[in-house]
N, C-alpha and C. Protein backbone atom coordinates (compact mmCIF):
# COMPACT_ATOMS: atom_id res chain seq x y z
N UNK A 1 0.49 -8.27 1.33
CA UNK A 1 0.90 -7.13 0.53
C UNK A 1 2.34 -6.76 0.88
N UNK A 2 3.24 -6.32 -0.22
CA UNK A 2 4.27 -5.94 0.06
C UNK A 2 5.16 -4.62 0.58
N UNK A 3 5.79 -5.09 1.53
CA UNK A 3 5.82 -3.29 2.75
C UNK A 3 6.36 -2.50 1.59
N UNK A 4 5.94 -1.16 1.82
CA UNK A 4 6.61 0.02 0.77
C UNK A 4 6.88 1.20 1.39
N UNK A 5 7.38 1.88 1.20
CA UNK A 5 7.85 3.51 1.96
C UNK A 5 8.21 4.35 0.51
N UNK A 6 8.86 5.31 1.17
CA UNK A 6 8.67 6.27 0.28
C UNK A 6 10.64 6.80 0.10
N UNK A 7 10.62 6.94 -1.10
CA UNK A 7 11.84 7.47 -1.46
C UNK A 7 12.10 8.46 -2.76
N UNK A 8 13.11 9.41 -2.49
CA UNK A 8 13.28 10.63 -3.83
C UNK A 8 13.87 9.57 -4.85
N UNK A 9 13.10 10.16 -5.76
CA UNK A 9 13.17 10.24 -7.52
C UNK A 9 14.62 9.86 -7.56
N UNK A 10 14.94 8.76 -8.06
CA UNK A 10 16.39 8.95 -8.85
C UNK A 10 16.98 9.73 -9.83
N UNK A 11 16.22 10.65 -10.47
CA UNK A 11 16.63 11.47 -11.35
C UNK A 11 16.51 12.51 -10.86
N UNK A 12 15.11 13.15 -10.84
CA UNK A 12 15.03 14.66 -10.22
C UNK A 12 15.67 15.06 -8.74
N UNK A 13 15.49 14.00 -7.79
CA UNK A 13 15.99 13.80 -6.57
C UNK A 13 14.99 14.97 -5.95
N UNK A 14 13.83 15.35 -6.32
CA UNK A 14 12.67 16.04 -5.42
C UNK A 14 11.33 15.71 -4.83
N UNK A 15 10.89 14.78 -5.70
CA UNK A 15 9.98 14.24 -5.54
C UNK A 15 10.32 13.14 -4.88
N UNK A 16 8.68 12.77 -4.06
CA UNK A 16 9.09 11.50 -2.99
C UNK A 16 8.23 10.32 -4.34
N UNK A 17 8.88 8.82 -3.97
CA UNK A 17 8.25 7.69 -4.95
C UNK A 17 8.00 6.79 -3.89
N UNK A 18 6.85 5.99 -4.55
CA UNK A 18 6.02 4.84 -3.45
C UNK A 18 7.58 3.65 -3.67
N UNK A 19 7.87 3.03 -2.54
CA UNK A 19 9.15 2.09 -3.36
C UNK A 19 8.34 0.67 -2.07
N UNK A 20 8.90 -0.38 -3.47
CA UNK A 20 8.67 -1.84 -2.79
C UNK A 20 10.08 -2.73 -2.88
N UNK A 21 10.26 -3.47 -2.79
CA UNK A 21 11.57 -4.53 -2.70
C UNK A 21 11.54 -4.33 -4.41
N UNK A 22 10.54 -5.01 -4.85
CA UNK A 22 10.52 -4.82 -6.57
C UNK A 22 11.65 -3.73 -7.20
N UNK A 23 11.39 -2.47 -6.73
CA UNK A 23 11.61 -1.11 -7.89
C UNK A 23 12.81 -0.80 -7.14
N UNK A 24 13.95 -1.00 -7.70
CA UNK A 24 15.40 -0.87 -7.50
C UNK A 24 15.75 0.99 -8.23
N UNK A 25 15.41 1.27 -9.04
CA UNK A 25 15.54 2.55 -9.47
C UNK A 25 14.10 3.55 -9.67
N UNK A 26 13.59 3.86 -8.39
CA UNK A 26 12.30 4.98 -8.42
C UNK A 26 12.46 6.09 -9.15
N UNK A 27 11.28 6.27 -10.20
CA UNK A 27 11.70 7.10 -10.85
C UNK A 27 9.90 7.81 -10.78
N UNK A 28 9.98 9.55 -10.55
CA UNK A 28 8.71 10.00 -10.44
C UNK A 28 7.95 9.96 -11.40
N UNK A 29 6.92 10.21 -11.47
CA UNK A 29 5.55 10.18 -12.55
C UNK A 29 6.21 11.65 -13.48
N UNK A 30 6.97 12.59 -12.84
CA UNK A 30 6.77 14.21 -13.72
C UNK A 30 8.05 14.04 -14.28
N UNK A 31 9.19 13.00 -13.80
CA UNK A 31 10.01 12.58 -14.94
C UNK A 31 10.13 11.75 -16.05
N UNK A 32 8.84 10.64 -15.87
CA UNK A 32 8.59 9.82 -17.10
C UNK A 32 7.18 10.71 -17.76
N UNK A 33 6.79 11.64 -17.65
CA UNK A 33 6.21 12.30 -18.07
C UNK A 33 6.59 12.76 -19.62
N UNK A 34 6.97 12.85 -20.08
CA UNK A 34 7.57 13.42 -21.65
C UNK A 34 7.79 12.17 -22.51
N UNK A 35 8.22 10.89 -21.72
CA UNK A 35 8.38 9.32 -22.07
C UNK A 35 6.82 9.49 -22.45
N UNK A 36 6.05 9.85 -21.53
CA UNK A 36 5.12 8.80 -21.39
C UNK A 36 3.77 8.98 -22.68
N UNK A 37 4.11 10.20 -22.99
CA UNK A 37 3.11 11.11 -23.98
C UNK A 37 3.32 11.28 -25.03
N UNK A 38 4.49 10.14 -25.36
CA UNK A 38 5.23 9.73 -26.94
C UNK A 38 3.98 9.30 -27.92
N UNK A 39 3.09 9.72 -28.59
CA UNK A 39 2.15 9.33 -29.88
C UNK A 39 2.29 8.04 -29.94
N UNK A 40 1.35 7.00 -29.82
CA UNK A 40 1.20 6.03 -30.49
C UNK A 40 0.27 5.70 -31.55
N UNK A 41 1.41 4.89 -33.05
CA UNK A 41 0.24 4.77 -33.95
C UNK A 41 -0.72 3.74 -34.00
N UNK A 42 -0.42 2.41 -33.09
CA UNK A 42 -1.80 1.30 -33.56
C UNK A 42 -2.91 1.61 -32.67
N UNK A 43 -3.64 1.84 -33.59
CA UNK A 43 -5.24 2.56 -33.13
C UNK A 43 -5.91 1.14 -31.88
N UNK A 44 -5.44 0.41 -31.83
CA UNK A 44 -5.97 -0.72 -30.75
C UNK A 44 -5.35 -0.54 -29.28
N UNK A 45 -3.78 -0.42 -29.92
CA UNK A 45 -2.67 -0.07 -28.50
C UNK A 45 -3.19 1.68 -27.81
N UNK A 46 -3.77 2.12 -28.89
CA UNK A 46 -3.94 3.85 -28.48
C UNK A 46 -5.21 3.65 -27.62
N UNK A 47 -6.11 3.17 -28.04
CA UNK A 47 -7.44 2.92 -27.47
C UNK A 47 -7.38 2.28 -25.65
N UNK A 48 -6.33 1.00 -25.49
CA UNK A 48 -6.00 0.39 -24.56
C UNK A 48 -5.33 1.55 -23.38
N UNK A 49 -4.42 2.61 -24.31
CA UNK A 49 -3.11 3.14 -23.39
C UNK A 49 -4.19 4.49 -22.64
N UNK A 50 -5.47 4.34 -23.63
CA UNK A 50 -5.93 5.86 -23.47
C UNK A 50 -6.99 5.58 -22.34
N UNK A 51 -6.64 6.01 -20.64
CA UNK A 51 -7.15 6.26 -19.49
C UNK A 51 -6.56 7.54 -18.78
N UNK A 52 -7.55 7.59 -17.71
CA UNK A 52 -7.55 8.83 -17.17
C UNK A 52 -5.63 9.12 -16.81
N UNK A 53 -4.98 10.01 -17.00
CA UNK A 53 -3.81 10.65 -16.36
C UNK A 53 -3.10 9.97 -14.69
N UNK A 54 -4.74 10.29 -13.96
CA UNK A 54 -4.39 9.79 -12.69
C UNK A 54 -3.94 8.62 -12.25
N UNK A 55 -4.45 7.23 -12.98
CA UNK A 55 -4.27 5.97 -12.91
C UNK A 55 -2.85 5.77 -13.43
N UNK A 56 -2.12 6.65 -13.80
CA UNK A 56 -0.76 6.49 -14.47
C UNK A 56 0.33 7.20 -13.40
N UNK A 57 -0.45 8.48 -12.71
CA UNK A 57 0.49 9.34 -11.18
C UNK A 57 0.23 8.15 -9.98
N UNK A 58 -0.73 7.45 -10.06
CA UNK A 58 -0.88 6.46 -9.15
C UNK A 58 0.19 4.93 -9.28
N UNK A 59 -0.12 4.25 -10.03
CA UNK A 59 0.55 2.85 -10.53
C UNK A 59 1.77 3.11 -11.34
N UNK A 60 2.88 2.76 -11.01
CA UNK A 60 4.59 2.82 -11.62
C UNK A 60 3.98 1.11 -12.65
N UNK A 61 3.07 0.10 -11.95
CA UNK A 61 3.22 -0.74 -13.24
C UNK A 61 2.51 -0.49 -14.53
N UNK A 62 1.47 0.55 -14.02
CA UNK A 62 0.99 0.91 -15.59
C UNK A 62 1.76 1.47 -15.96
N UNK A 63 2.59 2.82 -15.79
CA UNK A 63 3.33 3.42 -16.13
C UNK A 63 4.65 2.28 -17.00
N UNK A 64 4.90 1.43 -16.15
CA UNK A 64 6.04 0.26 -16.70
C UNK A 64 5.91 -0.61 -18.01
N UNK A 65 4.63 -0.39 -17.86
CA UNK A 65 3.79 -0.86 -19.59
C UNK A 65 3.36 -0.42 -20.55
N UNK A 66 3.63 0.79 -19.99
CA UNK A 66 3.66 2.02 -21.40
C UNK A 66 4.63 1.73 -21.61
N UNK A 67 5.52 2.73 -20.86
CA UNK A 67 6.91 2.43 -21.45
C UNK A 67 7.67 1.06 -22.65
N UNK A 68 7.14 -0.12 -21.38
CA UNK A 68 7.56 -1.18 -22.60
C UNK A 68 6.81 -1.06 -23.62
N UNK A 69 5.71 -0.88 -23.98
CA UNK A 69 5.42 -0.89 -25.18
C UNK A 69 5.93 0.33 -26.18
N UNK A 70 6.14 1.40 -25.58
CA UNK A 70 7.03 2.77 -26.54
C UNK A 70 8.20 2.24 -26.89
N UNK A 71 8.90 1.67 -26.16
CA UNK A 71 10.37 1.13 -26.21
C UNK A 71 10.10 -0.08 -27.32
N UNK A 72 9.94 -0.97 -26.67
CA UNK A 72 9.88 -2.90 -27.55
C UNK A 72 8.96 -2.53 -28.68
N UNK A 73 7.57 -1.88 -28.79
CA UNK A 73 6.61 -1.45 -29.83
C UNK A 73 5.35 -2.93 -29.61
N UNK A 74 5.64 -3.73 -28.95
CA UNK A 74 4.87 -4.67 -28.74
C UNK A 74 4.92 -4.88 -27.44
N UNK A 75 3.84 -5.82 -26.46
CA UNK A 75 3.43 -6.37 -25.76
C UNK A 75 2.82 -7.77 -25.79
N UNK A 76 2.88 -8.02 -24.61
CA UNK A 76 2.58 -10.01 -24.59
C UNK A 76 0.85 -10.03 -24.45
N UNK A 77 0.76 -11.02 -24.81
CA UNK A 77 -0.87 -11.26 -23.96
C UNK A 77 -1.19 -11.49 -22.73
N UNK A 78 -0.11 -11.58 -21.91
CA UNK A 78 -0.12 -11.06 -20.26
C UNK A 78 0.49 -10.56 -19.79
N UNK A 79 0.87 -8.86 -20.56
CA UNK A 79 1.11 -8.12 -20.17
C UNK A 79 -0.24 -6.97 -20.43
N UNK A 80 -0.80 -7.55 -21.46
CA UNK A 80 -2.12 -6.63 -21.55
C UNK A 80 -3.03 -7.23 -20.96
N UNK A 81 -3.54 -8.53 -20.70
CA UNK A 81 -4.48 -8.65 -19.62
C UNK A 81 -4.21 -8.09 -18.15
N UNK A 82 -2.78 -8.30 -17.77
CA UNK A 82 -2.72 -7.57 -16.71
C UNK A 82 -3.07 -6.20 -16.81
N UNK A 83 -2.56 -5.53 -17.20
CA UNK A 83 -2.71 -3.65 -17.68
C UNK A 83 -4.04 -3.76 -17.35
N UNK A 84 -5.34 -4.70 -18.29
CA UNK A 84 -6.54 -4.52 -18.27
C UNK A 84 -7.25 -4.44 -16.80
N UNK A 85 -6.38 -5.91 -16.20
CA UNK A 85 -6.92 -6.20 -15.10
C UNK A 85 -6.89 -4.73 -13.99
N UNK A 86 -5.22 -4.37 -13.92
CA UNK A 86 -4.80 -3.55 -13.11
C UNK A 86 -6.04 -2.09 -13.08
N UNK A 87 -6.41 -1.66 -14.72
CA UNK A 87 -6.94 -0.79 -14.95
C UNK A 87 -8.53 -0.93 -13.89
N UNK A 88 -8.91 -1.89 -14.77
CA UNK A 88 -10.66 -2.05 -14.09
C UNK A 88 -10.28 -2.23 -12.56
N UNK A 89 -9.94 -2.48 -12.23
CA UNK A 89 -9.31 -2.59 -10.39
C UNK A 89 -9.35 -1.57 -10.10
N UNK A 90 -8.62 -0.75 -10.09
CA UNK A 90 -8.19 0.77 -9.86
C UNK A 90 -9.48 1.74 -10.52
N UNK A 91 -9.91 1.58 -11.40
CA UNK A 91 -11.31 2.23 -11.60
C UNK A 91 -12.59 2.07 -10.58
N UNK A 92 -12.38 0.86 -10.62
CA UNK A 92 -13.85 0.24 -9.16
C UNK A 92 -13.86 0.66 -8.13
């Protein structure tokens, strides 16, 4: 597993963020917050995006796959099996 510590928000600069070698710009859950609650219309992508709140304050990569999909409007087929995978993991 990869070592992680903790570092302030690049934006708000108050909040502390989980950081790994990966995430070059930490950004908190209560600043992608307003990103993150953008309406989506395909009733399949809404169904997929729609889990509990917490699993989204927890994981920056779910959070990273919303986003791409609000932004790009699409996703790959392994970027949603992962999401899936990540999800049922974190539920169990």
């Amino acid at each position: 597993m990869a070592r992680s510590y903790k570092q302030k928000c690049m934006k708000c600069k108050k909040n502390y963020v989980k950081v790994t070698f990966r995430n070059r710009f930490p950004v908190c859950y209560e600043c992608l917050k307003a990103e993150l609650n953008t309406p989506i219309e395909d009733p399949e992508m809404k169904k997929l995006f729609d889990i509990p709140e917490e699993l989204y304050e927890e994981s920056a990569f779910l959070r990273d796959i919303k986003l791409k999909y609000i932004r790009f409007g699409s996703l790959t087929e392994k970027q949603i099996e992962a999401f899936k995978k990540v999800v049922k993991d974190m539920l169990d």
